[in-house]
C-alpha atoms as a PDB file:
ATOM      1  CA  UNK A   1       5.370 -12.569   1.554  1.00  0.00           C
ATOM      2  CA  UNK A   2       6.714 -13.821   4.919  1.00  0.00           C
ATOM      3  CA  UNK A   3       8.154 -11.314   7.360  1.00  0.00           C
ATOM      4  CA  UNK A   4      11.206 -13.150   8.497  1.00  0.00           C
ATOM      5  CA  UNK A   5      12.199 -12.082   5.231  1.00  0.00           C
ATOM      6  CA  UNK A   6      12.548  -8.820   5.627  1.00  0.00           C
ATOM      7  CA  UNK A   7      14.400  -9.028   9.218  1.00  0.00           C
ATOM      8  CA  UNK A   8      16.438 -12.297   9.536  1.00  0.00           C
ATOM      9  CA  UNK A   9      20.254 -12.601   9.152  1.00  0.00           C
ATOM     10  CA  UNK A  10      19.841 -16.434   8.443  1.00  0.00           C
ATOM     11  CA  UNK A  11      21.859 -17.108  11.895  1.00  0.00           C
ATOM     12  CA  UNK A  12      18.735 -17.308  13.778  1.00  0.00           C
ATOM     13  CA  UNK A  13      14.968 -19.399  13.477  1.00  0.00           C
ATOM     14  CA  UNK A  14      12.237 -17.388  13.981  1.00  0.00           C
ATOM     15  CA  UNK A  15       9.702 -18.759  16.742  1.00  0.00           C
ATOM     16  CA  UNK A  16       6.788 -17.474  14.936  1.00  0.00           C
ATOM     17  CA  UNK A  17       6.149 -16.543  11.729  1.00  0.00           C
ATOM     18  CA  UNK A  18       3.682 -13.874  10.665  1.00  0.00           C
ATOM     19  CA  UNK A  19       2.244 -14.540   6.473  1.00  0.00           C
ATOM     20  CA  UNK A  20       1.000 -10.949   4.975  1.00  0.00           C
ATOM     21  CA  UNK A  21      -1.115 -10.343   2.090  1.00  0.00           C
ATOM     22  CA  UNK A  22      -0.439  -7.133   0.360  1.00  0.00           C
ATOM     23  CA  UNK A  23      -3.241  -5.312  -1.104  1.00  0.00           C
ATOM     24  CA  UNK A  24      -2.410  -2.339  -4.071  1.00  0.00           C
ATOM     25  CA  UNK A  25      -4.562  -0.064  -2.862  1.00  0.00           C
ATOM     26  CA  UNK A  26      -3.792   2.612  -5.534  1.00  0.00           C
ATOM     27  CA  UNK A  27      -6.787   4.497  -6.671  1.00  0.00           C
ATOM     28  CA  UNK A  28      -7.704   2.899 -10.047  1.00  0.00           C
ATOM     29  CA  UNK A  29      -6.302  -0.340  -8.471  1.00  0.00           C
ATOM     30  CA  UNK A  30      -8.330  -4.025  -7.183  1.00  0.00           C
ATOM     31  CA  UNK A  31     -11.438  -2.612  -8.068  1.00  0.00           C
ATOM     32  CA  UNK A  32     -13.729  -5.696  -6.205  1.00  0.00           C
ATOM     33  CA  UNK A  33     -11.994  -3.940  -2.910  1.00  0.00           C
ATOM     34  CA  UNK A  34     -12.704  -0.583  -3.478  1.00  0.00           C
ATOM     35  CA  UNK A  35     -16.576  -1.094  -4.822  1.00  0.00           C
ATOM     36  CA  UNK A  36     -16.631  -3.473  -1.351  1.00  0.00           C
ATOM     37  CA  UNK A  37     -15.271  -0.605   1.170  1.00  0.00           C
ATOM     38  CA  UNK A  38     -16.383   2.956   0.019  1.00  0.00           C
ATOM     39  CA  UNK A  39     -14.350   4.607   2.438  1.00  0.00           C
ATOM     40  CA  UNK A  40     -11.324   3.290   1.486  1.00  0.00           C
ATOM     41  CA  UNK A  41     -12.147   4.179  -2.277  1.00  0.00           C
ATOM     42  CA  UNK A  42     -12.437   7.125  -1.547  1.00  0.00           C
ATOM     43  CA  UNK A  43      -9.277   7.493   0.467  1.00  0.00           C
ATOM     44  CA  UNK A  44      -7.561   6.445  -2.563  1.00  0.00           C
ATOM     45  CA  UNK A  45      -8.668   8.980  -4.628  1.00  0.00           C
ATOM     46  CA  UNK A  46      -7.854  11.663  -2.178  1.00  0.00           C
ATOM     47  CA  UNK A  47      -4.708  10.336  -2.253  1.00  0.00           C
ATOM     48  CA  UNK A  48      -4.245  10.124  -5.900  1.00  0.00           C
ATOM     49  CA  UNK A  49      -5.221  13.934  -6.147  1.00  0.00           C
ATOM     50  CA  UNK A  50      -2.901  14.916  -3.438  1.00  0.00           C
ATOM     51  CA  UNK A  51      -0.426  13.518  -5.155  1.00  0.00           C
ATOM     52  CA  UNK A  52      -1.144  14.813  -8.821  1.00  0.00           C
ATOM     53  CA  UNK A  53      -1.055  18.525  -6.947  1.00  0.00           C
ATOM     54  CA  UNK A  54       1.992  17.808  -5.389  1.00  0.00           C
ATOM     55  CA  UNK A  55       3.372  16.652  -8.587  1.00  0.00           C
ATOM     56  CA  UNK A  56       1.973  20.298 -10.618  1.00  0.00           C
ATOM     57  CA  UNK A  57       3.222  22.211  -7.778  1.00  0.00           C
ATOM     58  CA  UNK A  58       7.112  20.706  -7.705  1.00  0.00           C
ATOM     59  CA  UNK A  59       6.775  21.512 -12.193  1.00  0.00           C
ATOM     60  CA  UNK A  60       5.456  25.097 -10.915  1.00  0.00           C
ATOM     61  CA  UNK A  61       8.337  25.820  -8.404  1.00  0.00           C
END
């Protein structure tokens, strides 16, 4: 994925270009990553449970 991408009009060059790789950090998801960086694992699956509550509260309401 390149950044210009997402922002130029194809009128102008960009003078610097800017590569990003995108990581699915989804808990459940790239498992090497989340085994390497606890933290982050463990951010995921707060996340994930955050979610599933917000998801039982809007069926609820």
């Amino acid at each position: 994925m390149w950044l210009t991408d997402a922002f130029t009009t194809g009128k102008e060059k960009a003078c610097m270009e800017l590569e990003a790789l995108v990581l699915d950090i989804n808990y459940g998801k790239n498992k090497k990553l989340m085994e390497a960086c606890h933290p982050l694992k463990e951010y995921a699956y707060f996340v994930e449970k955050v979610n599933i509550k917000k998801l039982v509260f809007c069926m609820v309401n």
